[in-house]
N, C-alpha and C. Protein backbone atom coordinates (compact mmCIF):
# COMPACT_ATOMS: atom_id res chain seq x y z
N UNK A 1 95.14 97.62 110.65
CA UNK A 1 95.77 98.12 111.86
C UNK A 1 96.43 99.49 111.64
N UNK A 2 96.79 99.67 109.90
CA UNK A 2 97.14 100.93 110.16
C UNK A 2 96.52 102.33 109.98
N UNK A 3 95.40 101.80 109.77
CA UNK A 3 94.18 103.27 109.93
C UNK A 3 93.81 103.03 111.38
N UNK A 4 93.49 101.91 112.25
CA UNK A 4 92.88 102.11 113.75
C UNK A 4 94.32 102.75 114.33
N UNK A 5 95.46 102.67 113.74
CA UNK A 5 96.55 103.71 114.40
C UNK A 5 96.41 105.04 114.36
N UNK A 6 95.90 105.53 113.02
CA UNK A 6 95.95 106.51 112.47
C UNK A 6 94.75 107.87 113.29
N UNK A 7 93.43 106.45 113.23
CA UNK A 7 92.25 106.73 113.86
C UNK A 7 92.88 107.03 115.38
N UNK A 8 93.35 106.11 116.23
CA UNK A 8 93.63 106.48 117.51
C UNK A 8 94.83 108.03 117.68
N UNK A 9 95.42 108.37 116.69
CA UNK A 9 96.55 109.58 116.61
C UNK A 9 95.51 110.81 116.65
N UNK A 10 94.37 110.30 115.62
CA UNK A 10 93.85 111.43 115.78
C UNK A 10 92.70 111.72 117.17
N UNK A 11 92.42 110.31 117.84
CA UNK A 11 91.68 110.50 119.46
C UNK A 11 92.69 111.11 120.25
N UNK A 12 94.30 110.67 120.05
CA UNK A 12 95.26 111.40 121.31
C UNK A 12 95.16 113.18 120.73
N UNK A 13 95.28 113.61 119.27
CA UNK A 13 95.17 115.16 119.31
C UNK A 13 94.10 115.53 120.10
N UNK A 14 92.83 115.24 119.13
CA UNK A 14 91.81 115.43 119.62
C UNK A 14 90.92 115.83 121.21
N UNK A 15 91.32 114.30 122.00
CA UNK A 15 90.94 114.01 122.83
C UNK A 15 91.73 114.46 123.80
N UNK A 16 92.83 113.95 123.65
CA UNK A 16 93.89 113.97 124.35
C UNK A 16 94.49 113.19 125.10
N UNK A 17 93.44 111.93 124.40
CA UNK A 17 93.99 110.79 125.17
C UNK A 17 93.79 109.31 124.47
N UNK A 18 94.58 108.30 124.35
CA UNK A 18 94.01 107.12 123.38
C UNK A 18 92.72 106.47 123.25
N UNK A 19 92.49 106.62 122.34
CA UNK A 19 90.98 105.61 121.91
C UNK A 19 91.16 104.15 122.02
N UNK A 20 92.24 103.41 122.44
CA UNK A 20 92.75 102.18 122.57
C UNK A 20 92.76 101.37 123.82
N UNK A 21 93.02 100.41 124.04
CA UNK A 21 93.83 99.70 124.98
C UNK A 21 95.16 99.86 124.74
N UNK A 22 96.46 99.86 125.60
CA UNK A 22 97.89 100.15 125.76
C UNK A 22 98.30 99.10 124.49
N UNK A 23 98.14 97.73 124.76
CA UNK A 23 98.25 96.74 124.42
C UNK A 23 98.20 97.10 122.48
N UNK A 24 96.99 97.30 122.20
CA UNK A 24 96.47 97.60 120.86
C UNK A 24 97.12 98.34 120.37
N UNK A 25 96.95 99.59 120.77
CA UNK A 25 97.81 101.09 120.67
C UNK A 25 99.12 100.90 120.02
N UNK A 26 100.17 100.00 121.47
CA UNK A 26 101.14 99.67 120.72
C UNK A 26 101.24 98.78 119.47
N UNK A 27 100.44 97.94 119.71
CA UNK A 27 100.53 96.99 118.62
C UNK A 27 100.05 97.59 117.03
N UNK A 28 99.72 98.54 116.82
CA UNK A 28 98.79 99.07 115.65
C UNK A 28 99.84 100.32 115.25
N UNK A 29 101.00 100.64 116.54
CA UNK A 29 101.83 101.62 115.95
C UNK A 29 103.16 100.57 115.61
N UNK A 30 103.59 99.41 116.18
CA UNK A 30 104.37 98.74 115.39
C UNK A 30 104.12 98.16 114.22
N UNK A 31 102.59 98.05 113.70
CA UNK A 31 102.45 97.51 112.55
C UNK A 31 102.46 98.92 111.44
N UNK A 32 102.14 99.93 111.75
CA UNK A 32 102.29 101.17 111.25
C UNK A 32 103.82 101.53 110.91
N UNK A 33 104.40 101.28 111.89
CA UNK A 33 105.84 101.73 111.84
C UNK A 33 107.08 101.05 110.79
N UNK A 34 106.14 99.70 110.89
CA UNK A 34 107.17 98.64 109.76
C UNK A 34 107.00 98.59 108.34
N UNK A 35 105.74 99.57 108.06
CA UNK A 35 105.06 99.39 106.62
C UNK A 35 106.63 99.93 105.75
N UNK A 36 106.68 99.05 104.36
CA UNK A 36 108.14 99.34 103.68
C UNK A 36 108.54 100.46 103.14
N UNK A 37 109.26 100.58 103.01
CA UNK A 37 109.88 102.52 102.82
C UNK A 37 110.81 102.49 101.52
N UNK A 38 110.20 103.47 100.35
CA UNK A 38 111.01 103.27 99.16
C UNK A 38 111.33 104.67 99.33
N UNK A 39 112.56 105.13 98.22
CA UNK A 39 113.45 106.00 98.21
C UNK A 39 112.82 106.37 96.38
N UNK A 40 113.01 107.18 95.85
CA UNK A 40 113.17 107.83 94.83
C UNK A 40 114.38 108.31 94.31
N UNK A 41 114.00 108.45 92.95
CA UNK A 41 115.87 108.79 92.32
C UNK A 41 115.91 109.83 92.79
N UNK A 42 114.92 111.25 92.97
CA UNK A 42 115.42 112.16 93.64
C UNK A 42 115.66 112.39 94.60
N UNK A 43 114.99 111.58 95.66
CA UNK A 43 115.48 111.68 96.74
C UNK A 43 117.04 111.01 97.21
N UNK A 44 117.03 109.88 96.26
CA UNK A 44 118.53 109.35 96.63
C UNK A 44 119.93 110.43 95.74
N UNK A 45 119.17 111.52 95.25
CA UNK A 45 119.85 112.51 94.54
C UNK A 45 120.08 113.51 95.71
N UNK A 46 119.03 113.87 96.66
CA UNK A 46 119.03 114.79 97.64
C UNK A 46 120.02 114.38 98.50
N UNK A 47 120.29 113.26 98.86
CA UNK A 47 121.49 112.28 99.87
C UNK A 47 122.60 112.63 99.48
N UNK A 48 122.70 112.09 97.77
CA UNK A 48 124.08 112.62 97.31
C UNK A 48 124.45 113.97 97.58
N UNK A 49 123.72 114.81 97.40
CA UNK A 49 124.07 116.09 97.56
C UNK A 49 123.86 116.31 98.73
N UNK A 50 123.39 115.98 100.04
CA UNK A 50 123.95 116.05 101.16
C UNK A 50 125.36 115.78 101.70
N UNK A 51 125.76 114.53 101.35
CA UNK A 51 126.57 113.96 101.76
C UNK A 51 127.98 114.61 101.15
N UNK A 52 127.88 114.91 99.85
CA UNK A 52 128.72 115.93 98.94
C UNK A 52 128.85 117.45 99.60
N UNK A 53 128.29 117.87 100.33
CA UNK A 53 128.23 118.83 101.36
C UNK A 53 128.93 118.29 102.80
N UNK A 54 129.01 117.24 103.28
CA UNK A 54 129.25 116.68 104.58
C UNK A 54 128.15 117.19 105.57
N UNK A 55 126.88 117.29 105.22
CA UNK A 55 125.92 117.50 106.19
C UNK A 55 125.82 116.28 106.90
N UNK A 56 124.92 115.90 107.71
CA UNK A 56 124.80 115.19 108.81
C UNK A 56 123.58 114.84 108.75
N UNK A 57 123.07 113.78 108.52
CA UNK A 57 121.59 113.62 108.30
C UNK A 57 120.88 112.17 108.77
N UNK A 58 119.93 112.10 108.79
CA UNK A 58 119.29 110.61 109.39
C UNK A 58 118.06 110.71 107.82
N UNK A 59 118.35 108.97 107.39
CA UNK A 59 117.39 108.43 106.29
C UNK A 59 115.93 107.90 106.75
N UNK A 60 115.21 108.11 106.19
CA UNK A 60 113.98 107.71 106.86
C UNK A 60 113.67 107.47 108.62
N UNK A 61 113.57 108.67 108.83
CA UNK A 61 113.65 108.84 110.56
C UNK A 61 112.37 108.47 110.78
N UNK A 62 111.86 107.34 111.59
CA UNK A 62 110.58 107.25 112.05
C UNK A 62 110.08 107.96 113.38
N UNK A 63 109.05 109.02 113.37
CA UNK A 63 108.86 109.28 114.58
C UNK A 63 107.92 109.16 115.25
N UNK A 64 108.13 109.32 116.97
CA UNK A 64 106.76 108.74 117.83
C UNK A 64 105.84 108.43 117.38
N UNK A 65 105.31 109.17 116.09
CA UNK A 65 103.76 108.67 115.66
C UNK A 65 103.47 107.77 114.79
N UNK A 66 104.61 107.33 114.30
CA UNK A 66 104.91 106.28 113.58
C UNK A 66 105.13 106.23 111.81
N UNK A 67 105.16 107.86 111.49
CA UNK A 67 105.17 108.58 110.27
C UNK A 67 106.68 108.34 110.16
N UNK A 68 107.01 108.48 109.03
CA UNK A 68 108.57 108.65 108.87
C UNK A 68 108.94 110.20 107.93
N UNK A 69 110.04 110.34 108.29
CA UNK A 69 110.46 111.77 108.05
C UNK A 69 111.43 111.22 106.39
N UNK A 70 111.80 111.58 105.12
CA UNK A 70 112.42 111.25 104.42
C UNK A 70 113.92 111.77 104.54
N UNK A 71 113.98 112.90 105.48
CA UNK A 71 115.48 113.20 105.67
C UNK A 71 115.46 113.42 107.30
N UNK A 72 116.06 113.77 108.14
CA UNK A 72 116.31 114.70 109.36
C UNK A 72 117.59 114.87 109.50
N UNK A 73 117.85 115.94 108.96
CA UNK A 73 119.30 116.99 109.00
C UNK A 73 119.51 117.21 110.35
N UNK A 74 120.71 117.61 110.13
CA UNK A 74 121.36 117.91 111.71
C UNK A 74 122.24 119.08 111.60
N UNK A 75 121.70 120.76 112.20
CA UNK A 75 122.87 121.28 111.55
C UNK A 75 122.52 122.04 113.11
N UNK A 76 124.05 122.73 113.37
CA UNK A 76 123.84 123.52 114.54
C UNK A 76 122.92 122.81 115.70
N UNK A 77 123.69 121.78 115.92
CA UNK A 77 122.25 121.20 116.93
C UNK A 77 120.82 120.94 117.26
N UNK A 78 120.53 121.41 115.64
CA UNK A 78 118.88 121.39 115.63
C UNK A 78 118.32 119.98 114.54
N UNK A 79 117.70 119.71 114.64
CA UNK A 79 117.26 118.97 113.68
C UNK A 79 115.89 119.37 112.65
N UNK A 80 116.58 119.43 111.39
CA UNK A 80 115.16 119.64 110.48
C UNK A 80 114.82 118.93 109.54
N UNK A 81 113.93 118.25 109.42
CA UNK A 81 112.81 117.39 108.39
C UNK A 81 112.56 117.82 107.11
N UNK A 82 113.03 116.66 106.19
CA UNK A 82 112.97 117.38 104.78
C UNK A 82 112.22 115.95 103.66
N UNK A 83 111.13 116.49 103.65
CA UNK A 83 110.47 115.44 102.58
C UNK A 83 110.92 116.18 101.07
N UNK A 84 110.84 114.83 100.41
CA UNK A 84 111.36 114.81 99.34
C UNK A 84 109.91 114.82 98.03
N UNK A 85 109.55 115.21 97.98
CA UNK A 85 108.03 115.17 96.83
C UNK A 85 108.86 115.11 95.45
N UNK A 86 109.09 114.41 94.63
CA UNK A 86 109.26 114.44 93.58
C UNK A 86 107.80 114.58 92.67
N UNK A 87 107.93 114.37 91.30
CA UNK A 87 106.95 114.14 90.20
C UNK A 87 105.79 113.57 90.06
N UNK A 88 106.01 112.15 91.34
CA UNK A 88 105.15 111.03 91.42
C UNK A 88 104.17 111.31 92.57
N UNK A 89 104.23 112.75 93.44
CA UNK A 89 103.17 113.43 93.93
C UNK A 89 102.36 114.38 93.63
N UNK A 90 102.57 114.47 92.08
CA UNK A 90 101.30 114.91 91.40
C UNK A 90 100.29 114.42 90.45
N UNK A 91 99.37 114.88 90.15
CA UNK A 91 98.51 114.33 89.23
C UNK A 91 98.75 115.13 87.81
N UNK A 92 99.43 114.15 86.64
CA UNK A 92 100.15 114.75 85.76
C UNK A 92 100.84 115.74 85.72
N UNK A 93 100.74 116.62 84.32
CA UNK A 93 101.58 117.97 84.74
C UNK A 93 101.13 119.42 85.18
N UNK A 94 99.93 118.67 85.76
CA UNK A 94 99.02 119.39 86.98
C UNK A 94 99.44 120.60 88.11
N UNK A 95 100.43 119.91 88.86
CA UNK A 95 101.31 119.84 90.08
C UNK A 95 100.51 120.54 90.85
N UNK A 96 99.33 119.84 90.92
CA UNK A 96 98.06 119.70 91.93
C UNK A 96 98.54 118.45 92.82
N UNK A 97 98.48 118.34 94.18
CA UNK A 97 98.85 116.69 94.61
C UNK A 97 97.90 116.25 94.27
N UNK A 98 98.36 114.59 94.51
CA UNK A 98 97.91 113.74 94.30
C UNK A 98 97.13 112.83 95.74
């Protein structure tokens, strides 16, 4: 269910409209949306040092498409998205992704 989500995200760019039934659609982005969410030491390093700043931030922000964001800061009324890539997104000491 979570590639026919993935598959239908890319019929709404695409197309511009769902490849689904309503019914499905939703159902394939709540099963998308719940998949489990781990943190990294660096990223739970990036928090600390947010929070050691008093920034303002949201942890794993899930959005409409059912992707999750690893930070969404809040500064000046804007909000900006900050993935965290540590070590374990490359292929050795490559730092080619993975």
């Amino acid at each position: 269910l979570r590639q026919l989500h993935q598959w239908n995200m890319w019929g709404k760019e695409r197309i511009g409209k769902s490849l689904l039934p309503l019914d499905l659609s939703e159902h394939c982005l709540n099963v998308f949306s719940s998949s489990n969410l781990s943190q990294s030491r660096l990223q739970n390093d990036v928090v600390r040092a947010l929070h050691s700043m008093g920034v303002t931030f949201k942890e794993e922000a899930i959005l409409n498409s059912g992707y999750s964001i690893d930070l969404l800061v809040s500064i000046n009324n804007r909000e900006i998205a900050i993935e965290v890539d540590g070590p374990s997104h490359f292929l050795g000491k490559s730092r080619k992704p993975n």
